[in-house]
PDB file of N, CA and C in Angstrom:
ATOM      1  N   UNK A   1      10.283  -5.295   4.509  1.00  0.00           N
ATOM      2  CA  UNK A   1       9.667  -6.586   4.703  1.00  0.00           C
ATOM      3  C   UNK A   1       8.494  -6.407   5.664  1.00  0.00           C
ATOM      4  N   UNK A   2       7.487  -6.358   5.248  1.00  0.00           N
ATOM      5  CA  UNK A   2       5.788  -6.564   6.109  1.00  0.00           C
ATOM      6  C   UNK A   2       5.654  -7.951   6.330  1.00  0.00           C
ATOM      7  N   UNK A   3       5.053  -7.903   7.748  1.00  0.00           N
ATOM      8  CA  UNK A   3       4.793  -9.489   8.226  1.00  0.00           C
ATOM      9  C   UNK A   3       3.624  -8.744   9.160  1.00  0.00           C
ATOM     10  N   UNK A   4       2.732 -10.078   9.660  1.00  0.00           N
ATOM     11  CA  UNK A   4       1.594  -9.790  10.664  1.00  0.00           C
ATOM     12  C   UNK A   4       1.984  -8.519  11.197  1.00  0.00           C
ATOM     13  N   UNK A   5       0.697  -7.942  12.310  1.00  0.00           N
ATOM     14  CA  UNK A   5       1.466  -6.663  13.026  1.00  0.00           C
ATOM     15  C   UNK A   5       2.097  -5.509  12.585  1.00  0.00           C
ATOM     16  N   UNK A   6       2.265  -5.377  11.467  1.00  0.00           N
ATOM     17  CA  UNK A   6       2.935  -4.123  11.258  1.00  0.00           C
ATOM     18  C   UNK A   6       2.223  -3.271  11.083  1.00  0.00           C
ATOM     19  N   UNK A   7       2.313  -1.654  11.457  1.00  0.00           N
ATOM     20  CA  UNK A   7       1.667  -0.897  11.204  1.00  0.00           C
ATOM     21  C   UNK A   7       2.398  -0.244   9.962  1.00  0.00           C
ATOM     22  N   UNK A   8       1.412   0.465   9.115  1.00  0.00           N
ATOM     23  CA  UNK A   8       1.522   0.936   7.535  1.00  0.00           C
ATOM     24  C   UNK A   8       0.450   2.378   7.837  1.00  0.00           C
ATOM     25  N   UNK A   9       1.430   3.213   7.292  1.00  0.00           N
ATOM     26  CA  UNK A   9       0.716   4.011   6.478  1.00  0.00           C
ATOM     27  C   UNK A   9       0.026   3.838   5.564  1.00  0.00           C
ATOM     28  N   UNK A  10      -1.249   4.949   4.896  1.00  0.00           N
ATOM     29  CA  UNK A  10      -1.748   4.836   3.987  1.00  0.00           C
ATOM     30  C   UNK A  10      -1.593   5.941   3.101  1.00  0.00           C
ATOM     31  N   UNK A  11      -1.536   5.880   1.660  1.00  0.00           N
ATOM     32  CA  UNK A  11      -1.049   6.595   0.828  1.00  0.00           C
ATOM     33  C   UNK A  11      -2.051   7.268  -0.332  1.00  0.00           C
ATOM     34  N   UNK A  12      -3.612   7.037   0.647  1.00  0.00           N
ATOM     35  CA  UNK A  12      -4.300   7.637  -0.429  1.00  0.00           C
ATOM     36  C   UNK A  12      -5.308   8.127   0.358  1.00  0.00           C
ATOM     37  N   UNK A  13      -6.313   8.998  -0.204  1.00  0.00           N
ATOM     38  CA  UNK A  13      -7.426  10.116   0.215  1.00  0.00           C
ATOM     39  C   UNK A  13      -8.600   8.936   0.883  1.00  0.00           C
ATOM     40  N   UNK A  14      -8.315   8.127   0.892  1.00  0.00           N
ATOM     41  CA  UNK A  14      -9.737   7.086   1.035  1.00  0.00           C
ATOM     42  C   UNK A  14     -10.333   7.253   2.735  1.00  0.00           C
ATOM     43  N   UNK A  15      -9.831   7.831   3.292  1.00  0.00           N
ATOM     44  CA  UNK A  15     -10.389   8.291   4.732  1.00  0.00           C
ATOM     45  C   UNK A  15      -9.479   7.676   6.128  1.00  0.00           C
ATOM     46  N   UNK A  16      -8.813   6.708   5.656  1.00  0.00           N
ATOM     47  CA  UNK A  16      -7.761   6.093   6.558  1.00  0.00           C
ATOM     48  C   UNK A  16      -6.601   6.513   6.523  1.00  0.00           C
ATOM     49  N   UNK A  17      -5.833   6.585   7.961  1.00  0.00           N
ATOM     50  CA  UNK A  17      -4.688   7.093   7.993  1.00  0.00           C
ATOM     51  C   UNK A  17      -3.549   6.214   8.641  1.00  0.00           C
ATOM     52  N   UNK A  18      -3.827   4.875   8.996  1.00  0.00           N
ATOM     53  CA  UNK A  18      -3.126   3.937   9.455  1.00  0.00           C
ATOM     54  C   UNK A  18      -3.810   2.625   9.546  1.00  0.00           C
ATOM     55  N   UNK A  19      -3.068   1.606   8.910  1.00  0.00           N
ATOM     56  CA  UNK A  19      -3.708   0.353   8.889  1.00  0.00           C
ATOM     57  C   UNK A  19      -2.186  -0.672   9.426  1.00  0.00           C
ATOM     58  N   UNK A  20      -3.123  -1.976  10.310  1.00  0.00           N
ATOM     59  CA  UNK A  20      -2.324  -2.813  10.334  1.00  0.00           C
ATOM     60  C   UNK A  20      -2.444  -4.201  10.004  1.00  0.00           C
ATOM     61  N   UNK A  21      -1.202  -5.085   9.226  1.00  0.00           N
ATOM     62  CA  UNK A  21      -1.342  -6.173   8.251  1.00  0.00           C
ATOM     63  C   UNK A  21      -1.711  -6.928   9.315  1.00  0.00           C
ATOM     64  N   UNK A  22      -3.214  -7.974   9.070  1.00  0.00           N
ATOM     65  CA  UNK A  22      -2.984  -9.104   9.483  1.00  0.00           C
ATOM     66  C   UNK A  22      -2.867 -10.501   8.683  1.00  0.00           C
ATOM     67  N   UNK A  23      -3.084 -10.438   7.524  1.00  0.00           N
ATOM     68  CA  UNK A  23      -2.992 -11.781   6.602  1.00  0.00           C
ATOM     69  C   UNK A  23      -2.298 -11.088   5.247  1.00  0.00           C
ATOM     70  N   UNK A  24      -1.310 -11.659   5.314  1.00  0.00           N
ATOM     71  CA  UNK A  24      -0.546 -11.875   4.045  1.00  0.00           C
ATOM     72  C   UNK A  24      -0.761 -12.946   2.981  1.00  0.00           C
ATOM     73  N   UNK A  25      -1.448 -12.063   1.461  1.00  0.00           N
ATOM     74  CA  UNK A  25      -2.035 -13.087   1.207  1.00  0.00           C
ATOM     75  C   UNK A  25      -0.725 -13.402   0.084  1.00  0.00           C
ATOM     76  N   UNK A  26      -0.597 -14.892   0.258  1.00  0.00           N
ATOM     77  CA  UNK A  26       0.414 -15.840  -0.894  1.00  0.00           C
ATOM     78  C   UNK A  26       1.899 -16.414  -0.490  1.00  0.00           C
ATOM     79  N   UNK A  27       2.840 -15.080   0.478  1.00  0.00           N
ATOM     80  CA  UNK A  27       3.310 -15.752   1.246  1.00  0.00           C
ATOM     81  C   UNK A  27       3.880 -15.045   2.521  1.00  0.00           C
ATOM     82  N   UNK A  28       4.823 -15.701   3.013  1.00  0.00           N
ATOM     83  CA  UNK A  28       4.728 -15.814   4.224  1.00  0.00           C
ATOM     84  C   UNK A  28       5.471 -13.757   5.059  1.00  0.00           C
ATOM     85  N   UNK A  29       6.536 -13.347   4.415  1.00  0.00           N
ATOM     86  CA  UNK A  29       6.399 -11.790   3.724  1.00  0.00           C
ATOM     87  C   UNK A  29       6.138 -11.626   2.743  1.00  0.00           C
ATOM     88  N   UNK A  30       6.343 -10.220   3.058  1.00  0.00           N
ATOM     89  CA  UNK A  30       5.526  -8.940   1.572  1.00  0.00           C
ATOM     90  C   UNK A  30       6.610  -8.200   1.406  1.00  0.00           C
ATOM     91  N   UNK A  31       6.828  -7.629  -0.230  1.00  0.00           N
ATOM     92  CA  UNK A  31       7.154  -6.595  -0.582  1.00  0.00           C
ATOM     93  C   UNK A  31       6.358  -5.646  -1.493  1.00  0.00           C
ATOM     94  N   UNK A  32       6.901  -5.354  -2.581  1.00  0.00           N
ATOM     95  CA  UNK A  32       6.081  -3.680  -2.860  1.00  0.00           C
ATOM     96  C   UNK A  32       5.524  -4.746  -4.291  1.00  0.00           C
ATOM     97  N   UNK A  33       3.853  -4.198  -4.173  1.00  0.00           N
ATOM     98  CA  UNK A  33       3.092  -4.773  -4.837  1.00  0.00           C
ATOM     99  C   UNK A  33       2.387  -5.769  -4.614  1.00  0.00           C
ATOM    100  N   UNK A  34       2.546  -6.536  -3.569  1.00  0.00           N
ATOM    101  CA  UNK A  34       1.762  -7.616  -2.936  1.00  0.00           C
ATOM    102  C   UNK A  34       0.668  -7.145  -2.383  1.00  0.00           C
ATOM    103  N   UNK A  35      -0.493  -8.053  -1.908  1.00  0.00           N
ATOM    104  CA  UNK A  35      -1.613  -7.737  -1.653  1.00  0.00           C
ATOM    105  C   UNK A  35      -1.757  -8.488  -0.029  1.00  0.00           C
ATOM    106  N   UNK A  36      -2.627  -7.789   0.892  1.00  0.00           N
ATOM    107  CA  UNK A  36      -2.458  -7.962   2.377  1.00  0.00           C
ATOM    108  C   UNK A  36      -4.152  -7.321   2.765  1.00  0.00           C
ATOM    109  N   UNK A  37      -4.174  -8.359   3.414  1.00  0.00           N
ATOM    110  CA  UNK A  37      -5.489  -8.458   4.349  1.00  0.00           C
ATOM    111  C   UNK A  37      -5.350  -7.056   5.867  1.00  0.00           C
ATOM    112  N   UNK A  38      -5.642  -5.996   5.876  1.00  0.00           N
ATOM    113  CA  UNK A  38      -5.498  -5.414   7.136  1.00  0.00           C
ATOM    114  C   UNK A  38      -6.892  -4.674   7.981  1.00  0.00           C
ATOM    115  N   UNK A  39      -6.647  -4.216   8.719  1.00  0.00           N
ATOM    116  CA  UNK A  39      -7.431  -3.795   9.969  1.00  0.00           C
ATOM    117  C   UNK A  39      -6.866  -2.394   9.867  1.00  0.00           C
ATOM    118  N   UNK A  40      -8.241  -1.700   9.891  1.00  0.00           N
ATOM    119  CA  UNK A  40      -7.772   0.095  10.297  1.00  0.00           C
ATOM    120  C   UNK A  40      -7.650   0.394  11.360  1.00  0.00           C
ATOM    121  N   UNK A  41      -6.811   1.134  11.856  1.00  0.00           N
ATOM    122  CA  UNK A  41      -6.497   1.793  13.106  1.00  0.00           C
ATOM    123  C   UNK A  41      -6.789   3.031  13.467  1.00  0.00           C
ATOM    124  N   UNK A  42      -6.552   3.545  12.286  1.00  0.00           N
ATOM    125  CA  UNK A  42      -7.039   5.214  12.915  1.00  0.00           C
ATOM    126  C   UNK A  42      -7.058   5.464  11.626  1.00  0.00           C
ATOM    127  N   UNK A  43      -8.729   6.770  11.700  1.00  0.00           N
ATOM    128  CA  UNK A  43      -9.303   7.415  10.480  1.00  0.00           C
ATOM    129  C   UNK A  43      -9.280   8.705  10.523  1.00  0.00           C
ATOM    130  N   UNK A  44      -9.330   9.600   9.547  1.00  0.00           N
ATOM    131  CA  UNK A  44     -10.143  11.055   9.822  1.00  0.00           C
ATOM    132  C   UNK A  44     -11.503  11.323   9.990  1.00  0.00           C
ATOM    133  N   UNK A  45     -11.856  11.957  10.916  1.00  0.00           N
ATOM    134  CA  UNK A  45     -13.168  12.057  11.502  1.00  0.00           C
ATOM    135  C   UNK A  45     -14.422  12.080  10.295  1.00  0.00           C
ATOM    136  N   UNK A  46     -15.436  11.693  10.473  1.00  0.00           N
ATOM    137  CA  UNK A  46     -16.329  11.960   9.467  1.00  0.00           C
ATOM    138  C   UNK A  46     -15.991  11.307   8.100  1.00  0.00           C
ATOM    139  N   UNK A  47     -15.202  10.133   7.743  1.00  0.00           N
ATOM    140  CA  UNK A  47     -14.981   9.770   6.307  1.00  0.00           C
ATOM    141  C   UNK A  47     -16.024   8.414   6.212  1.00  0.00           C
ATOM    142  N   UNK A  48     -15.513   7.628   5.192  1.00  0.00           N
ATOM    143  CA  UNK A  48     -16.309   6.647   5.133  1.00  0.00           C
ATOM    144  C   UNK A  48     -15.667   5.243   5.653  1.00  0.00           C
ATOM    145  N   UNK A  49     -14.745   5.568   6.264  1.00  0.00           N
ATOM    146  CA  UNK A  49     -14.096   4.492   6.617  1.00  0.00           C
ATOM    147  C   UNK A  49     -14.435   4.140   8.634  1.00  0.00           C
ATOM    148  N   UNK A  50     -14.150   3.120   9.413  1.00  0.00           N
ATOM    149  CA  UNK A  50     -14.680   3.076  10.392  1.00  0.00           C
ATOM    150  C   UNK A  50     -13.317   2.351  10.582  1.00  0.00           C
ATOM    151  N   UNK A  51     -13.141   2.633  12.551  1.00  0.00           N
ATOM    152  CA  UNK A  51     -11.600   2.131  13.250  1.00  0.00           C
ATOM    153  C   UNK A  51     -12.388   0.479  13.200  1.00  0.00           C
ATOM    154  N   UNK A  52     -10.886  -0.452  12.823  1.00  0.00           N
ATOM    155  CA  UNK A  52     -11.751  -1.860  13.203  1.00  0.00           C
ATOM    156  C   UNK A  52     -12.289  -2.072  12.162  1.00  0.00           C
ATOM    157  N   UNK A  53     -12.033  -1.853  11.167  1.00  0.00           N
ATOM    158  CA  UNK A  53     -13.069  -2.392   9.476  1.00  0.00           C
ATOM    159  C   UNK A  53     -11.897  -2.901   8.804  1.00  0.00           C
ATOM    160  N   UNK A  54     -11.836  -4.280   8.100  1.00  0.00           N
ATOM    161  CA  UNK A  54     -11.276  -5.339   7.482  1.00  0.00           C
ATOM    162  C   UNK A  54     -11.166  -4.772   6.064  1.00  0.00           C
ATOM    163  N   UNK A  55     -10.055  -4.880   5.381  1.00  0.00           N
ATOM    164  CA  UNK A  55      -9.728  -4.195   4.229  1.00  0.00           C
ATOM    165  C   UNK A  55      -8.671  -4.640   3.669  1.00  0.00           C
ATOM    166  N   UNK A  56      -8.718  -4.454   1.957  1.00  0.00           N
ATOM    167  CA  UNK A  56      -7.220  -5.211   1.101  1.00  0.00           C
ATOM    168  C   UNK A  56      -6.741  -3.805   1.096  1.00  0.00           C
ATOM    169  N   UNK A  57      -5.497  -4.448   1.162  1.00  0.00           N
ATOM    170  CA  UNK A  57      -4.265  -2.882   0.425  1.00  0.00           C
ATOM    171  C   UNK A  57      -3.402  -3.580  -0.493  1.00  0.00           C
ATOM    172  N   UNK A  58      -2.590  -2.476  -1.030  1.00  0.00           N
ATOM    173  CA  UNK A  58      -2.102  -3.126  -1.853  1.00  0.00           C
ATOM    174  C   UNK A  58      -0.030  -2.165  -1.354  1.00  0.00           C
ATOM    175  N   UNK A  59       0.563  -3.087  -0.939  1.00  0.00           N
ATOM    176  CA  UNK A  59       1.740  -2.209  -0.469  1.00  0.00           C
ATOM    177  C   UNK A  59       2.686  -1.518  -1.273  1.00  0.00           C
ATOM    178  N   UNK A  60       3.145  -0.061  -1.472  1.00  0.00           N
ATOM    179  CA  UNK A  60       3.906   0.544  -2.506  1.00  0.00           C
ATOM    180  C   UNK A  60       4.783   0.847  -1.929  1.00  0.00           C
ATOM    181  N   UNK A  61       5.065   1.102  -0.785  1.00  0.00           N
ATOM    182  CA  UNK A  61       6.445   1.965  -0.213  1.00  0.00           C
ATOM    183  C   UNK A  61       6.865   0.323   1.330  1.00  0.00           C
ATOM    184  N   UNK A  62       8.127   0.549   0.821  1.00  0.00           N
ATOM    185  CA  UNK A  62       8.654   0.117   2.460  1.00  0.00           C
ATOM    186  C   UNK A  62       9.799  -0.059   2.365  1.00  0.00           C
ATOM    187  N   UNK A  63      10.436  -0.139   3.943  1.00  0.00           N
ATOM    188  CA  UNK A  63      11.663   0.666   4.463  1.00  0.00           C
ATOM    189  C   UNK A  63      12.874  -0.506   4.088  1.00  0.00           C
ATOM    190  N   UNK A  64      12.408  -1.578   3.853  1.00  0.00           N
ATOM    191  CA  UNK A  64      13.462  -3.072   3.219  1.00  0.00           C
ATOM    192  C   UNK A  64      13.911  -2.527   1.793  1.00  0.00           C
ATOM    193  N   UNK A  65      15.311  -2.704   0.985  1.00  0.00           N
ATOM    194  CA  UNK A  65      15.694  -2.131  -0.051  1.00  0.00           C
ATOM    195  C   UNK A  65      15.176  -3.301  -0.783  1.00  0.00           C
ATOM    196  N   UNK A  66      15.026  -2.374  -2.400  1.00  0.00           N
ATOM    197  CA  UNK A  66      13.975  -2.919  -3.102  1.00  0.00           C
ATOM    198  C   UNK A  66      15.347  -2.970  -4.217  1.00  0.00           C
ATOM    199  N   UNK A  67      15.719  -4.330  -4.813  1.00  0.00           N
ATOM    200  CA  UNK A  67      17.248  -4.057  -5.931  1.00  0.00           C
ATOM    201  C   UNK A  67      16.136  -4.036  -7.166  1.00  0.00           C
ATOM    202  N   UNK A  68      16.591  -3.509  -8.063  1.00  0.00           N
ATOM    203  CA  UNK A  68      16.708  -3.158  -9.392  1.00  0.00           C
ATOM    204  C   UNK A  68      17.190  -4.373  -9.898  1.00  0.00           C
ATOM    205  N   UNK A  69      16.805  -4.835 -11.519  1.00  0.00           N
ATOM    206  CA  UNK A  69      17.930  -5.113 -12.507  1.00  0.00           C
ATOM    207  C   UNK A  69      19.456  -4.609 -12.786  1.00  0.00           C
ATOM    208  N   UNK A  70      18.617  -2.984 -13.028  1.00  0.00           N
ATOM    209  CA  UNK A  70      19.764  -2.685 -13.814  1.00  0.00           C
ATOM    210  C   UNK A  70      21.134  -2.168 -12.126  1.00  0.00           C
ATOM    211  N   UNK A  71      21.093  -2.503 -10.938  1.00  0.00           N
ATOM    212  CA  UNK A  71      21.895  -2.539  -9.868  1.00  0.00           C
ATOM    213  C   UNK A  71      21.262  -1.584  -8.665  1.00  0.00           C
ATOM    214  N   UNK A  72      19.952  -0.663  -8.953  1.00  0.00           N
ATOM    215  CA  UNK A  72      19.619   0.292  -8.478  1.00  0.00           C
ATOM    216  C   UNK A  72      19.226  -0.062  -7.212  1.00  0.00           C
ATOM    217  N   UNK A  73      19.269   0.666  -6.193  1.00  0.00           N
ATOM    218  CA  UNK A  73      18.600  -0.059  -4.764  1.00  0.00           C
ATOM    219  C   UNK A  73      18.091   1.070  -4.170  1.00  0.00           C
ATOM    220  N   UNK A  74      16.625   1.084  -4.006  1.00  0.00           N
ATOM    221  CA  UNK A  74      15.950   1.593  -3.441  1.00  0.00           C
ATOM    222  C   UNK A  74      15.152   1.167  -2.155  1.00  0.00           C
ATOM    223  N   UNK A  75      14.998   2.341  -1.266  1.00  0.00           N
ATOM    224  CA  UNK A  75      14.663   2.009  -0.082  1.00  0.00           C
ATOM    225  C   UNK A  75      13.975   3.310   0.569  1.00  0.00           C
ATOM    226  N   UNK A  76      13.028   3.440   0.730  1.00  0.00           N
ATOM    227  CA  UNK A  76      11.729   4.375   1.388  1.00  0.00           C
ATOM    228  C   UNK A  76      11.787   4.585   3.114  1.00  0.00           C
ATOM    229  N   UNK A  77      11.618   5.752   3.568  1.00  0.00           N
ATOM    230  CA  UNK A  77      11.328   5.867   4.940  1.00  0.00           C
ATOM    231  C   UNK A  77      10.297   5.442   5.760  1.00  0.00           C
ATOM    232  N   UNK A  78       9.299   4.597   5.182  1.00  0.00           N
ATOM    233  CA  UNK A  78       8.278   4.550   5.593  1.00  0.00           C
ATOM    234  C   UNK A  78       7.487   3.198   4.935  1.00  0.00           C
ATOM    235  N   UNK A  79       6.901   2.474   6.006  1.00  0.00           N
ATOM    236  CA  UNK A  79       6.117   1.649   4.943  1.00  0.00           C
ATOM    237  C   UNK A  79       4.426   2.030   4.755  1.00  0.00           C
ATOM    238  N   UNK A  80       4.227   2.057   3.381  1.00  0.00           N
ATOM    239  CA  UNK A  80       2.733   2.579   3.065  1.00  0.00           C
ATOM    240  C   UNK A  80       2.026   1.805   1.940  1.00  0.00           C
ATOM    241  N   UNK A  81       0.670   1.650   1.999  1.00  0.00           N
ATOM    242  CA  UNK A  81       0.081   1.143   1.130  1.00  0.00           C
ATOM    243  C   UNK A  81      -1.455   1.751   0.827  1.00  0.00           C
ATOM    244  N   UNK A  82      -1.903   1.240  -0.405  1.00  0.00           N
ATOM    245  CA  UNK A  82      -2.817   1.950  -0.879  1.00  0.00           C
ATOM    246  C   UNK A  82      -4.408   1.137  -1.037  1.00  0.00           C
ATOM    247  N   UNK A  83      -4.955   1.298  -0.366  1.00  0.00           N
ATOM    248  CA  UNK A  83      -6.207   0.650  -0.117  1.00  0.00           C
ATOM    249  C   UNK A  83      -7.017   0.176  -1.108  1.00  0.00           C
ATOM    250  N   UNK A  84      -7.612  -1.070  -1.073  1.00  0.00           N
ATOM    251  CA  UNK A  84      -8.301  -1.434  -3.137  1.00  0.00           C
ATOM    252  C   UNK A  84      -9.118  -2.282  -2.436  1.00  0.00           C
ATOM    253  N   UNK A  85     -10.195  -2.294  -3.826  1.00  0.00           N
ATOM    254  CA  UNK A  85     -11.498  -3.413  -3.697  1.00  0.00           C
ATOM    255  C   UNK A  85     -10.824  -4.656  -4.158  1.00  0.00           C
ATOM    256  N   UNK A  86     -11.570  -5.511  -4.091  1.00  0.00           N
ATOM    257  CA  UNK A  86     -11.697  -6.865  -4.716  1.00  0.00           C
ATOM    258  C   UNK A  86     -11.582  -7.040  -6.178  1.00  0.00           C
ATOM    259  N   UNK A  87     -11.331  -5.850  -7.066  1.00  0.00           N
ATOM    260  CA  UNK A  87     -11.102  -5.875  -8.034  1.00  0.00           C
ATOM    261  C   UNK A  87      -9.398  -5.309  -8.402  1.00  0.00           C
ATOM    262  N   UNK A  88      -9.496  -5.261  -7.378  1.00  0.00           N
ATOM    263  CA  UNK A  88      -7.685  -4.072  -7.657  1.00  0.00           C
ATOM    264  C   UNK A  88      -7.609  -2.601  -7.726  1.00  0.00           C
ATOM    265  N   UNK A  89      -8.790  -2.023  -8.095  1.00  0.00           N
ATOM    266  CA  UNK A  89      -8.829  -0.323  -8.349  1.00  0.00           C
ATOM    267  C   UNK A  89      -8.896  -0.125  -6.313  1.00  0.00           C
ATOM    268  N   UNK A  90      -8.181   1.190  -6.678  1.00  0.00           N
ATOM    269  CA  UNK A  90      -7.976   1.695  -5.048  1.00  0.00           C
ATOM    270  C   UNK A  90      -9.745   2.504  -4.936  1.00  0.00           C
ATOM    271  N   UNK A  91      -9.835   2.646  -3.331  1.00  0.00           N
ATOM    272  CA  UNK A  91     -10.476   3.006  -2.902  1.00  0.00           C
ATOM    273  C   UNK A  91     -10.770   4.482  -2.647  1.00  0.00           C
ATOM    274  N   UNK A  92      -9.677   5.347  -2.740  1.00  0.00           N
ATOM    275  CA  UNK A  92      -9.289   6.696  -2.720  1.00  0.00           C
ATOM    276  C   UNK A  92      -9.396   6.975  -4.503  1.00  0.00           C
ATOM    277  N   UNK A  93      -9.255   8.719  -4.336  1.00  0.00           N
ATOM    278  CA  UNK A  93      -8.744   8.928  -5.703  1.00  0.00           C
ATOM    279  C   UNK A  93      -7.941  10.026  -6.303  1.00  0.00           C
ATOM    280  N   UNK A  94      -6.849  10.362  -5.242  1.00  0.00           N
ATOM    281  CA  UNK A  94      -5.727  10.257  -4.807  1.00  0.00           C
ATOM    282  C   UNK A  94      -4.585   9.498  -4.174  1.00  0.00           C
ATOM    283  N   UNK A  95      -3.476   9.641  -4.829  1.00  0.00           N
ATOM    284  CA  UNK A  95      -2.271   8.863  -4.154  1.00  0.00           C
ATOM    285  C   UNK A  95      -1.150   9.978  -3.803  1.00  0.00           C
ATOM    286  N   UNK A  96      -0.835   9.789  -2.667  1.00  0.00           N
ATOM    287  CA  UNK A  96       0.367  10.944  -2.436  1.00  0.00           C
ATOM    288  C   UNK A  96       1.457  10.077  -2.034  1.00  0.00           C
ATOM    289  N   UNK A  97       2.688  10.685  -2.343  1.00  0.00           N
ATOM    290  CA  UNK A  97       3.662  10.385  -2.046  1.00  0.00           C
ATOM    291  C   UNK A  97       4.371   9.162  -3.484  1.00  0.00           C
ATOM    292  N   UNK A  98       5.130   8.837  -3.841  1.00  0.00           N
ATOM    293  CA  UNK A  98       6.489   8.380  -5.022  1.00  0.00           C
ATOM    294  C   UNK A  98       5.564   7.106  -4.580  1.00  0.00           C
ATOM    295  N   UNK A  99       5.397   6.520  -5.764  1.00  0.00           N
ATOM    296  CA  UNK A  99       5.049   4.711  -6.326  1.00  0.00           C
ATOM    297  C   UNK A  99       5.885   4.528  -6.836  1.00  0.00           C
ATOM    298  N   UNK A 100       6.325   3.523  -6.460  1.00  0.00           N
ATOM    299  CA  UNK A 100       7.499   2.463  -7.546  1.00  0.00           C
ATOM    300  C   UNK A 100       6.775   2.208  -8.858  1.00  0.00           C
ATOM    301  N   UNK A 101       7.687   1.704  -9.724  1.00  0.00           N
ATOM    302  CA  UNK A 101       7.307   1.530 -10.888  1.00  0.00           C
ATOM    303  C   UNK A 101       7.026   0.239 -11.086  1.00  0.00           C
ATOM    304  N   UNK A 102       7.593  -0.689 -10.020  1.00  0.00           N
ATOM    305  CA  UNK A 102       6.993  -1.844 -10.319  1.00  0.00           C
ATOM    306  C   UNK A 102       5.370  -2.477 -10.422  1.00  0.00           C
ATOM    307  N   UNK A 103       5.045  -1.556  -9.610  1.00  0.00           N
ATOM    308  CA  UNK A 103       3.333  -2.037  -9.420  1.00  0.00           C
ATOM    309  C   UNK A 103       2.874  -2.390 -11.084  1.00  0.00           C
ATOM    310  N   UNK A 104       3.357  -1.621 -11.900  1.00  0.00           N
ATOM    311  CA  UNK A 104       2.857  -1.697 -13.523  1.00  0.00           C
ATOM    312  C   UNK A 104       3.382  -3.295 -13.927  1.00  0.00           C
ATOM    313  N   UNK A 105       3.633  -4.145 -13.202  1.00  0.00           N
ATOM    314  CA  UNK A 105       4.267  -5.731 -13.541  1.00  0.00           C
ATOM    315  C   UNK A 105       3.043  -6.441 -12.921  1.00  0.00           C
ATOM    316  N   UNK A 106       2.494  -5.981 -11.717  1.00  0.00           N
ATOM    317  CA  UNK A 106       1.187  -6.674 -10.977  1.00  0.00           C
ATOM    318  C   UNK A 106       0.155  -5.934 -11.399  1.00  0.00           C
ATOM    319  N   UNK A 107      -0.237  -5.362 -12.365  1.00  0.00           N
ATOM    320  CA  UNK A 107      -1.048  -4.700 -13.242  1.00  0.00           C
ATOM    321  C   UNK A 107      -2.227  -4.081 -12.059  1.00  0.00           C
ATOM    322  N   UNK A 108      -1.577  -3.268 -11.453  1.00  0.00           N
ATOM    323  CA  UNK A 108      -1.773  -1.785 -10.435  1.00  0.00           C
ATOM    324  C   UNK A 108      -1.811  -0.779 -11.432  1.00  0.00           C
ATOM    325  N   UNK A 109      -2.096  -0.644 -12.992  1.00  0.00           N
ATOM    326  CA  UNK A 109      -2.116   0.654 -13.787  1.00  0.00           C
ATOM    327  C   UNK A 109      -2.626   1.418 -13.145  1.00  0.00           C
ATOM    328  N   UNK A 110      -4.276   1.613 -12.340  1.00  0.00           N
ATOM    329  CA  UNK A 110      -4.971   2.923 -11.997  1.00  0.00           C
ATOM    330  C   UNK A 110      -4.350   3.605 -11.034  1.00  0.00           C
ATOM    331  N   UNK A 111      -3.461   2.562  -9.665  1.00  0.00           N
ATOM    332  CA  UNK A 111      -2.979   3.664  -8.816  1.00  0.00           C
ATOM    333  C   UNK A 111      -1.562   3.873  -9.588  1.00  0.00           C
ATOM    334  N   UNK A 112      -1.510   3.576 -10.809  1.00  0.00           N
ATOM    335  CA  UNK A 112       0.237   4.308 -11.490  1.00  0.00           C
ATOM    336  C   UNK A 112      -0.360   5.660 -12.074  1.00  0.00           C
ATOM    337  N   UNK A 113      -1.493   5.815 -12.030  1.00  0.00           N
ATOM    338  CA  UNK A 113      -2.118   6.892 -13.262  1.00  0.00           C
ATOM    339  C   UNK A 113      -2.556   7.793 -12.177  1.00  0.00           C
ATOM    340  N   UNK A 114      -2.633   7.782 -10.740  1.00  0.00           N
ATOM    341  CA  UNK A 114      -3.212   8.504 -10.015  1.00  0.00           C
ATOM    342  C   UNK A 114      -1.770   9.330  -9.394  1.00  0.00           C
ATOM    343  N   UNK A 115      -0.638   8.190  -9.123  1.00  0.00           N
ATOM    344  CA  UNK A 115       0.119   8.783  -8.814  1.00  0.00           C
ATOM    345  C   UNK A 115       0.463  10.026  -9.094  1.00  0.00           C
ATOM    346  N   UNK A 116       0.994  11.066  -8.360  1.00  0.00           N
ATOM    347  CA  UNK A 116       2.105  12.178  -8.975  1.00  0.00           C
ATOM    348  C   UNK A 116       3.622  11.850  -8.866  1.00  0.00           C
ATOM    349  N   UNK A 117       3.942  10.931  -8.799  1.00  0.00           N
ATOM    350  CA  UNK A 117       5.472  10.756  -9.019  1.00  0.00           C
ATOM    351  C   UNK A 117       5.693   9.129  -9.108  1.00  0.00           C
ATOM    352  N   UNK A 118       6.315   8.782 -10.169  1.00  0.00           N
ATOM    353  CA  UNK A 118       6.808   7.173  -9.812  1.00  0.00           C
ATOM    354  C   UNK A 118       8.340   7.160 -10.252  1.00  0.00           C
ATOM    355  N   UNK A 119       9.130   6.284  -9.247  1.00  0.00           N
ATOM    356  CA  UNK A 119      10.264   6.177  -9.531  1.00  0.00           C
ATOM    357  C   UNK A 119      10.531   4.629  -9.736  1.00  0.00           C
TER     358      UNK A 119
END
């Protein structure tokens, strides 16, 4: 469960290495596939990204269990998300680390196709 304040990993090559949510957009938490207003915190030197620059992500991993239909319950060590324009395509072009499969319901296809693993 993401709410204001939280700090998130990021899960793709786009030059950021930690962002934190401040507007949740639709409601009041987030889970995996929702879209969130955040603030970067810390970058790798020299990318194109800057500490303090306003940005959508889009969240794939977090540490709240995620139930299944068919009874399955999944739950991640970490919460992470993957950085996107105003159109939905991510900003990186790489994704590391397991995507859920749900993102393909909020029609996230490009970061399902970038992924190397979805469960």
């Amino acid at each position: 469960m993401i709410q204001p304040k939280t700090l998130l990993k990021v899960a793709d090559n786009s030059g950021a290495q930690e962002v934190m949510c401040i507007r949740i957009l639709g409601t009041k938490y987030t889970f995996i596939g929702n879209v969130i207003v955040a603030v970067i915190k810390k970058t790798i030197p020299r990318m194109s990204f800057e500490r303090s620059e306003v940005i959508r992500a889009v969240i794939v991993r977090t540490c709240k269990e995620l139930k299944r239909d068919n009874g399955i319950i999944i739950r991640y060590d970490e919460n992470a998300a993957v950085l996107i324009d105003k159109d939905g395509n991510p900003k990186g072009t790489r994704i590391f680390g397991v995507i859920p499969q749900e993102l393909r319901k909020f029609n996230f296809t490009k970061i399902i196709s970038l992924a190397p693993d979805i469960l």
